[in-house]
C-alpha atoms as a PDB file:
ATOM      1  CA  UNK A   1     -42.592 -16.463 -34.683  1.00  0.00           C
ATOM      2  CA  UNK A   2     -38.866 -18.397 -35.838  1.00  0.00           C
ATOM      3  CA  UNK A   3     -39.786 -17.563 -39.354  1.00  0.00           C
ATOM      4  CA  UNK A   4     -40.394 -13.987 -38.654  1.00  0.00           C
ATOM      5  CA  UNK A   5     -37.239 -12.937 -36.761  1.00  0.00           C
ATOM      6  CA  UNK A   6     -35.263 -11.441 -39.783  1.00  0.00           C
ATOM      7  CA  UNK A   7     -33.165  -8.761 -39.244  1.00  0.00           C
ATOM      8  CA  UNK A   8     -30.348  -7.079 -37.274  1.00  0.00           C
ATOM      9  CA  UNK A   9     -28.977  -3.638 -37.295  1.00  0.00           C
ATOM     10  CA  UNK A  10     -25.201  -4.538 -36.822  1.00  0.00           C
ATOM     11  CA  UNK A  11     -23.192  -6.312 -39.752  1.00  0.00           C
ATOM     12  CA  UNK A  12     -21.836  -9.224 -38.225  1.00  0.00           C
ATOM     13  CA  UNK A  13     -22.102 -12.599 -40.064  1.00  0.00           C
ATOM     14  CA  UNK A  14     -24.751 -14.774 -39.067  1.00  0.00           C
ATOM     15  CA  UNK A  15     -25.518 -18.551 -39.621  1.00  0.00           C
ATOM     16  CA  UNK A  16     -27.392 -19.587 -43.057  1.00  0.00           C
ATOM     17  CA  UNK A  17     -29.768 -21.429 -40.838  1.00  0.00           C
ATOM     18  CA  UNK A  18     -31.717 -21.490 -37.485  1.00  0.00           C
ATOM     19  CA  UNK A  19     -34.349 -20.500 -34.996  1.00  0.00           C
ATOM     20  CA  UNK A  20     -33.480 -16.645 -35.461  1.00  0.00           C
ATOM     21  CA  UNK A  21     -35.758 -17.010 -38.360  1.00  0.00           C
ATOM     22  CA  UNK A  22     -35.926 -15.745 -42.376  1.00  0.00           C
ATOM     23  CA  UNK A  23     -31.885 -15.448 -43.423  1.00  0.00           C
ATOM     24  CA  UNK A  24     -30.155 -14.912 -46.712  1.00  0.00           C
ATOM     25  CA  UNK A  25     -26.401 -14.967 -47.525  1.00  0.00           C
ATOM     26  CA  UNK A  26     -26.148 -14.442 -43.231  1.00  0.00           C
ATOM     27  CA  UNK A  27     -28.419 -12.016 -42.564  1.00  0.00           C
ATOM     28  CA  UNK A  28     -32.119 -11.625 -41.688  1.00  0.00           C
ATOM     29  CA  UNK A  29     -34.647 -10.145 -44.146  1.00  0.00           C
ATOM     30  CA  UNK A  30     -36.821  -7.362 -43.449  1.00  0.00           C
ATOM     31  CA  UNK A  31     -39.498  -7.873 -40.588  1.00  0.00           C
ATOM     32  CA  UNK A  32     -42.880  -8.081 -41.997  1.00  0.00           C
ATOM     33  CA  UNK A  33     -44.464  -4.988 -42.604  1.00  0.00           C
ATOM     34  CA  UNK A  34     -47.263  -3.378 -40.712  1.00  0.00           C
ATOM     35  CA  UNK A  35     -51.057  -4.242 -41.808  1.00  0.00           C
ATOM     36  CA  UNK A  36     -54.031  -5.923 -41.596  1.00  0.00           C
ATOM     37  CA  UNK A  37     -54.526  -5.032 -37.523  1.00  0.00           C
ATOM     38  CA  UNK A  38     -51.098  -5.861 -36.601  1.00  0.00           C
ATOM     39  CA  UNK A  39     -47.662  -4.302 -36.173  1.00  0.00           C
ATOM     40  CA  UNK A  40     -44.063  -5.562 -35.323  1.00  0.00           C
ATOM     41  CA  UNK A  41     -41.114  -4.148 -33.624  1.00  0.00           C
ATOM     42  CA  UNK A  42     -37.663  -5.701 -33.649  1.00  0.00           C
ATOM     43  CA  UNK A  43     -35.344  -4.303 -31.737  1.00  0.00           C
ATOM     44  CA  UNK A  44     -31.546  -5.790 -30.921  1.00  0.00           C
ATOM     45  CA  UNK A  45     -29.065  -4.739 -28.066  1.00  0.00           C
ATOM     46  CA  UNK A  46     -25.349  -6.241 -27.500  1.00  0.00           C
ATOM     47  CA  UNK A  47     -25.359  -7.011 -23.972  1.00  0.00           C
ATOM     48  CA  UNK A  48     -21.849  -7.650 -22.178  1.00  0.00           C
ATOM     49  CA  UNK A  49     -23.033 -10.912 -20.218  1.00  0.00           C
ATOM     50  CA  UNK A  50     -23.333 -14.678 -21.312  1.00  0.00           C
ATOM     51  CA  UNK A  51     -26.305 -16.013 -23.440  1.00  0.00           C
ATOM     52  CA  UNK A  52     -26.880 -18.675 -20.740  1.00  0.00           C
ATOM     53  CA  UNK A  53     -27.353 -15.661 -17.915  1.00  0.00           C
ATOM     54  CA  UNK A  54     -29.298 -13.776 -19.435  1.00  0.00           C
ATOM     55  CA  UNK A  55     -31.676 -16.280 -21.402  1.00  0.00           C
ATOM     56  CA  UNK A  56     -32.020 -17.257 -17.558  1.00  0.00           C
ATOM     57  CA  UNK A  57     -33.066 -13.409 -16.219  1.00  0.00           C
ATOM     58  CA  UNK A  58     -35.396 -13.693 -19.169  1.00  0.00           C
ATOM     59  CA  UNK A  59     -36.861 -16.779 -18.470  1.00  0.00           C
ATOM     60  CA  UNK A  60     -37.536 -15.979 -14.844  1.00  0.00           C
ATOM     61  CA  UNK A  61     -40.740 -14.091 -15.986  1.00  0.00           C
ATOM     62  CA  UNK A  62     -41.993 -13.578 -12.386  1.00  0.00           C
ATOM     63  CA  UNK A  63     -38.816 -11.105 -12.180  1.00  0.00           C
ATOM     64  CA  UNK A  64     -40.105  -9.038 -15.566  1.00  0.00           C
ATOM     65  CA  UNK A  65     -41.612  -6.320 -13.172  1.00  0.00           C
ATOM     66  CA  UNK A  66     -38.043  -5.380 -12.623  1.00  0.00           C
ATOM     67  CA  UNK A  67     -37.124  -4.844 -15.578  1.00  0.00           C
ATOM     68  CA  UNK A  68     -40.221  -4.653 -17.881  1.00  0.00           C
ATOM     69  CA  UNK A  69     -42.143  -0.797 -17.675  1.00  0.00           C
ATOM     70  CA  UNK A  70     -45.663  -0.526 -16.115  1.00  0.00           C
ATOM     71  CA  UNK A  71     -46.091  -4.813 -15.147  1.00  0.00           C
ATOM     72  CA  UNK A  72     -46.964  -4.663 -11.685  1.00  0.00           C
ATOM     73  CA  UNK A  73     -47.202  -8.488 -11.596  1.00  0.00           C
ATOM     74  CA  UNK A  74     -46.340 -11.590 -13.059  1.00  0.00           C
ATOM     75  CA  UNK A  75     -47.039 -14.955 -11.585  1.00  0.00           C
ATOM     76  CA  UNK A  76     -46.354 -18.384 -13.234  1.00  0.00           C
ATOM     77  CA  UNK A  77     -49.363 -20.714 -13.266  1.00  0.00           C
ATOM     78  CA  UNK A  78     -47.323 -23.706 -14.604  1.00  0.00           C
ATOM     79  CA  UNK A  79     -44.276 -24.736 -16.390  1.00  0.00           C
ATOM     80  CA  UNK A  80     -45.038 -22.353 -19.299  1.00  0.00           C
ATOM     81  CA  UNK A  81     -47.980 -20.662 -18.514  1.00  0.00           C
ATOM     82  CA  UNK A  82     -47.941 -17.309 -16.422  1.00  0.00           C
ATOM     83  CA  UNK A  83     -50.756 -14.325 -15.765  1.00  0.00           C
ATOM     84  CA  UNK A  84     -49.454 -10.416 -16.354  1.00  0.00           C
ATOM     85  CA  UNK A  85     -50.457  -7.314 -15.125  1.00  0.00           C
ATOM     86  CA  UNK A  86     -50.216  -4.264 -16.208  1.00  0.00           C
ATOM     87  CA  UNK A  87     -50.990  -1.037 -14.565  1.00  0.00           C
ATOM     88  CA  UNK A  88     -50.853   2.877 -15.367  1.00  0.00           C
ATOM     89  CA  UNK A  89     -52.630   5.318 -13.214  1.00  0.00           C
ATOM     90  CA  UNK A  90     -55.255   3.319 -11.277  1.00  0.00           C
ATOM     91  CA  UNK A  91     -56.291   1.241 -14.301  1.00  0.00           C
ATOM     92  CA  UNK A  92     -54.952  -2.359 -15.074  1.00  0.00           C
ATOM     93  CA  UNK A  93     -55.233  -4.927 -18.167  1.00  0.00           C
ATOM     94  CA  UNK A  94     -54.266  -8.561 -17.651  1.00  0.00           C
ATOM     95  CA  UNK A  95     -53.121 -11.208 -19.763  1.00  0.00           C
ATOM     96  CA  UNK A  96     -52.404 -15.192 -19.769  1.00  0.00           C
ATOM     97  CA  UNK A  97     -49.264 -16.296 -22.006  1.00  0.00           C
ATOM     98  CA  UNK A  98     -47.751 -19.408 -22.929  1.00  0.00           C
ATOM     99  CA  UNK A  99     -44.224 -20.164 -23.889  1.00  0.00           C
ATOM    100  CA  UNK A 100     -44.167 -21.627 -26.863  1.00  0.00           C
ATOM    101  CA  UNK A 101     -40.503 -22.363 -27.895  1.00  0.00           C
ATOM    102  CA  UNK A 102     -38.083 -22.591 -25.062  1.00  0.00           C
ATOM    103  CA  UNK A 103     -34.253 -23.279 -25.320  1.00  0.00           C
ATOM    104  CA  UNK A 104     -31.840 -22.712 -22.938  1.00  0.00           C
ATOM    105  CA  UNK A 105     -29.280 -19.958 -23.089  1.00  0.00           C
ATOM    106  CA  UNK A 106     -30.371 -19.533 -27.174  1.00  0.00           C
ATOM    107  CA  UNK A 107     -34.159 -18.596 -27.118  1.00  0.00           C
ATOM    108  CA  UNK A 108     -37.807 -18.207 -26.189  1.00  0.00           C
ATOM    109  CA  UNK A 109     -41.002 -17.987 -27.987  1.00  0.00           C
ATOM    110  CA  UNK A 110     -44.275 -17.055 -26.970  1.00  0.00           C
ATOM    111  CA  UNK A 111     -47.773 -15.836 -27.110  1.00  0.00           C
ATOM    112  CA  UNK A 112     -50.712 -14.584 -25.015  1.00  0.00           C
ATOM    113  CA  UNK A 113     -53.156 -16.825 -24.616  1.00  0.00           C
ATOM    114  CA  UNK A 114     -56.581 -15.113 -22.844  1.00  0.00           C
ATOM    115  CA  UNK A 115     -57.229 -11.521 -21.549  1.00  0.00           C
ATOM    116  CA  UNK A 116     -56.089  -8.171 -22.478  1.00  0.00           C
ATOM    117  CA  UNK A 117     -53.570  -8.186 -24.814  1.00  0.00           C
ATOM    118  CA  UNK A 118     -52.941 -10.578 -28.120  1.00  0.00           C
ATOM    119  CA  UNK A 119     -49.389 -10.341 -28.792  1.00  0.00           C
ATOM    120  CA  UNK A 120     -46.730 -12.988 -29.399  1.00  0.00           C
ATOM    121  CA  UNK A 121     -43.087 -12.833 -29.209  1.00  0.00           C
ATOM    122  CA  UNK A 122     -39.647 -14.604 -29.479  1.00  0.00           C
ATOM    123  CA  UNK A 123     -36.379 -13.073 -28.123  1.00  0.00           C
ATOM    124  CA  UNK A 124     -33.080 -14.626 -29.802  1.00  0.00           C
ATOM    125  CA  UNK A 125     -29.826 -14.671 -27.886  1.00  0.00           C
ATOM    126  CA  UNK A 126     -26.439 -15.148 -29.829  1.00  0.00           C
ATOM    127  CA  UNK A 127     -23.235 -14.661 -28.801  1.00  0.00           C
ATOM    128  CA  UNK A 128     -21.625 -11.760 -30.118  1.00  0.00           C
ATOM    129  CA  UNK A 129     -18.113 -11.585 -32.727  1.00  0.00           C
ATOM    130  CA  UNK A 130     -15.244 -12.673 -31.516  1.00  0.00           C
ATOM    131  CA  UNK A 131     -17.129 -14.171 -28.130  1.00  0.00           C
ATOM    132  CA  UNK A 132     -17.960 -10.380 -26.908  1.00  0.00           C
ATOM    133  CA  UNK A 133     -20.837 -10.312 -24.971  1.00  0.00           C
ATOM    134  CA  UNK A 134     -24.316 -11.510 -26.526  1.00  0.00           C
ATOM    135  CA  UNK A 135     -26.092  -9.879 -29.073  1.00  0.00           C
ATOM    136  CA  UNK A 136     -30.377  -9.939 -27.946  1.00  0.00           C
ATOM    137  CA  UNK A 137     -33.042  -9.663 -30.660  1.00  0.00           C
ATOM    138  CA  UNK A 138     -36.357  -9.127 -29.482  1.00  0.00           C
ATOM    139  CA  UNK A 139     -38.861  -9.685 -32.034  1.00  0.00           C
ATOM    140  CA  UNK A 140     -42.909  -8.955 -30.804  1.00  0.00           C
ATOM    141  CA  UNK A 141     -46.003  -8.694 -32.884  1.00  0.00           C
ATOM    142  CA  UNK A 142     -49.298  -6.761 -31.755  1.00  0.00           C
ATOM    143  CA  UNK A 143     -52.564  -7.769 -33.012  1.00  0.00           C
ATOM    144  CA  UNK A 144     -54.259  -4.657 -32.698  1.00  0.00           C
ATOM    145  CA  UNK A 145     -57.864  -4.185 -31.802  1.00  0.00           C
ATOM    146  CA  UNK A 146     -58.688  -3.754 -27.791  1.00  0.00           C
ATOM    147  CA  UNK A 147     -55.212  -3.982 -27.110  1.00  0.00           C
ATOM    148  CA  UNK A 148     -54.016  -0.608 -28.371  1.00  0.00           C
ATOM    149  CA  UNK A 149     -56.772   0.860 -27.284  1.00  0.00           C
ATOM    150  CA  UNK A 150     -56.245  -0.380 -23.161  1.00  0.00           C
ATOM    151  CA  UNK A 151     -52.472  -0.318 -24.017  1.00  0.00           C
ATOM    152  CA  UNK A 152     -52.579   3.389 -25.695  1.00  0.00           C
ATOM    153  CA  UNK A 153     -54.652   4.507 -23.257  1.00  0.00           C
ATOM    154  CA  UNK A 154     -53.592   2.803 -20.147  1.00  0.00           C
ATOM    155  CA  UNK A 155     -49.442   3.126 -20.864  1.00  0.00           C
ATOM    156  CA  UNK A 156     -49.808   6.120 -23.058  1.00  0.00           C
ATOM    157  CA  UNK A 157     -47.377   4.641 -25.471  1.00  0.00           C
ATOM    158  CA  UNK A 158     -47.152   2.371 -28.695  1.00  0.00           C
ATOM    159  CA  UNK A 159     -46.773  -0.875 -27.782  1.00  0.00           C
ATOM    160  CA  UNK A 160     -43.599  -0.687 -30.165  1.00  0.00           C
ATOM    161  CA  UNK A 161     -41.569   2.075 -28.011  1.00  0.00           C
ATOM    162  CA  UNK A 162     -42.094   0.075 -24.830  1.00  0.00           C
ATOM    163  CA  UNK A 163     -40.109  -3.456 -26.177  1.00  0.00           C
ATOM    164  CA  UNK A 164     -37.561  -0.737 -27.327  1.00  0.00           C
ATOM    165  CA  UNK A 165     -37.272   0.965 -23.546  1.00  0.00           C
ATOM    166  CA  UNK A 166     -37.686  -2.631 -22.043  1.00  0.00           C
ATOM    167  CA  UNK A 167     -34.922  -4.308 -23.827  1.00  0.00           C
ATOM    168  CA  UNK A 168     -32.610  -1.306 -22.700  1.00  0.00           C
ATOM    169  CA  UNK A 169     -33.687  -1.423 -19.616  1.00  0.00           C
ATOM    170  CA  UNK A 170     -32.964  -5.138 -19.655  1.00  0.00           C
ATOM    171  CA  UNK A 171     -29.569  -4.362 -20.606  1.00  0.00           C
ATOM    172  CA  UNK A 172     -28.931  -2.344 -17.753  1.00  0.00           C
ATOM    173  CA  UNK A 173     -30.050  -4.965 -15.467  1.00  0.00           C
ATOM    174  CA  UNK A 174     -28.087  -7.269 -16.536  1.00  0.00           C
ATOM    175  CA  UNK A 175     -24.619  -5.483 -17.245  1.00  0.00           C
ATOM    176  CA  UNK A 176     -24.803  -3.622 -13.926  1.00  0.00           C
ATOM    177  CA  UNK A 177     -27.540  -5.165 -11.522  1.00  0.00           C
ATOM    178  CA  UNK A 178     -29.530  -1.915 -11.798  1.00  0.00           C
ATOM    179  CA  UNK A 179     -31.719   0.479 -13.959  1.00  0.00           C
ATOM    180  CA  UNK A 180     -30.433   3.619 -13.806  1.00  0.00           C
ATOM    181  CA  UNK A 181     -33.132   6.714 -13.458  1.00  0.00           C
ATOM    182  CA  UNK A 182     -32.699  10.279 -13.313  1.00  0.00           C
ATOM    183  CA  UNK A 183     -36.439  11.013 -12.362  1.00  0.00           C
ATOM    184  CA  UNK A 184     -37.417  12.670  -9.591  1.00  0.00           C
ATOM    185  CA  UNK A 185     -33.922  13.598  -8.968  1.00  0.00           C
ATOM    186  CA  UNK A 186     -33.154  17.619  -8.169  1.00  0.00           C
ATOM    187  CA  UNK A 187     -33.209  19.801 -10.833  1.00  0.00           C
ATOM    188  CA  UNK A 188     -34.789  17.070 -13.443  1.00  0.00           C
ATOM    189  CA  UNK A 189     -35.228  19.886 -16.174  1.00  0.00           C
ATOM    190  CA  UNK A 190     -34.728  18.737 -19.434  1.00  0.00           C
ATOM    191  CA  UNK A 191     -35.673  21.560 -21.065  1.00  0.00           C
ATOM    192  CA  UNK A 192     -37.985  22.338 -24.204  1.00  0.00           C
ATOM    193  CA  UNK A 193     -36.677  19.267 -26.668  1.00  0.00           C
ATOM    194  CA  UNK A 194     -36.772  16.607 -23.673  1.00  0.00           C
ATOM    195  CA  UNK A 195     -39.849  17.665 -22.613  1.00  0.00           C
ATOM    196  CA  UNK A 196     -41.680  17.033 -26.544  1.00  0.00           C
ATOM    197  CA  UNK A 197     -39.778  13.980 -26.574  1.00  0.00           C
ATOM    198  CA  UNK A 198     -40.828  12.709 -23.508  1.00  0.00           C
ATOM    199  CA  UNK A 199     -44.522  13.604 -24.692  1.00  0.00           C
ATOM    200  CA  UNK A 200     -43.854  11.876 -28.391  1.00  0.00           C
ATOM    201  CA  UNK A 201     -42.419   8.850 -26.924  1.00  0.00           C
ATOM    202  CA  UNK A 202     -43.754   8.620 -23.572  1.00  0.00           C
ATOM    203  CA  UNK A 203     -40.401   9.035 -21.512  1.00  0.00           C
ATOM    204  CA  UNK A 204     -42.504  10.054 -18.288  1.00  0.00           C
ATOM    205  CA  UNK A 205     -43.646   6.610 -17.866  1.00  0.00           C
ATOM    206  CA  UNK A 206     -42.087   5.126 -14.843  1.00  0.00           C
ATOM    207  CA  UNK A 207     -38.717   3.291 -14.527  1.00  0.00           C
ATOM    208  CA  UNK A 208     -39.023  -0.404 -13.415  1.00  0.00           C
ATOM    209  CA  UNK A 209     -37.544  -1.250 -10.129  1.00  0.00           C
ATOM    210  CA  UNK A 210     -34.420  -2.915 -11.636  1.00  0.00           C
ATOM    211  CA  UNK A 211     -34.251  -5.511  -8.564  1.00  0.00           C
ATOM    212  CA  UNK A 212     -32.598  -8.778 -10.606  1.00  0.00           C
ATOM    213  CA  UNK A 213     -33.916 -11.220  -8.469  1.00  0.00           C
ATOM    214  CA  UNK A 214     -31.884 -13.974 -10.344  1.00  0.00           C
END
């Protein structure tokens, strides 16, 4: 996954070399494009905390119900080896995973490794310009094939919207100690555009718990 990490939305200068994966004159190339049964999504966020914090909120992966949509439960079966669940309306798909890469306050690879899902994944943490806050960049690939069908089905998403959602909601946790949620609040209406976009991109799909457990 280091060599497919290539790109970033924001401008600032990046080093010619490193586990961030593909760069040229300091910043990342184009992620690979989607085909042959898989598809990618890359996603960054600048997040006002330190890279050591929050590589340590990620790392914790029996907290990612918190902060990660529709995983129920996560339990680590060794050192880098954990088992995921994932549940939508009565039905659940489980996973192993394996961390495959794993450096302290800079990054963490991995992959699944049994189950449900085939997906692997590295999230990147740099510290931002002039030392302000750290910049996250989450890439994930999805071998397609049973997973988005029990994903599709089960989340009623594309696998690529939910890193998008999670990473934001990741944000929140970590800036502010909570997710914030307006659902199921009085007078949640949000009228004819909100509702198709909530229907396009899956926006009724519950808000994790945001309990940082760190």
């Amino acid at each position: 996954m280091a060599t497919m990490l290539n790109e970033k939305p924001n401008a600032e200068e990046l080093p010619s070399t490193g586990a961030a994966g593909m760069i040229l004159d300091g910043r990342y190339l184009p992620p690979p494009e989607d085909k042959d049964g898989k598809i990618w999504i890359r996603t960054s966020a600048l997040i006002q905390a330190e890279p050591q914090n929050l590589y340590e909120l990620w790392r914790n992966v029996e907290a990612a119900p918190s902060w990660q949509e529709q995983i129920t439960q996560v339990i680590a079966t060794g050192e880098r080896t954990s088992h995921w669940a994932m549940e939508s309306d009565g039905k659940t798909i489980e996973w192993d995973a394996e961390i495959l890469a794993d450096e302290p306050g800079k990054r963490i690879a991995w992959h699944s490794i049994g189950g449900d899902a085939d997906t692997a994944g590295e999230v990147i943490f740099e510290v931002a310009p002039g030392g302000h806050g750290t910049m996250v960049t989450v890439l994930q690939e999805f071998r397609m094939g049973k997973l988005t069908s029990a994903w599709e089905t089960i989340v009623g998403r594309n696998p690529k919207q939910a890193v998008i959602e999670n990473l934001r909601h990741f944000k929140a946790l970590a800036e502010t100690g909570e997710i914030p949620t307006i659902q199921g609040q009085p007078n949640y209406d949000r009228g004819m555009i909100g509702k198709l976009k909530a229907s396009t991109y899956g926006e009724t799909v519950p808000t994790p718990s945001g309990t940082n457990s760190l």
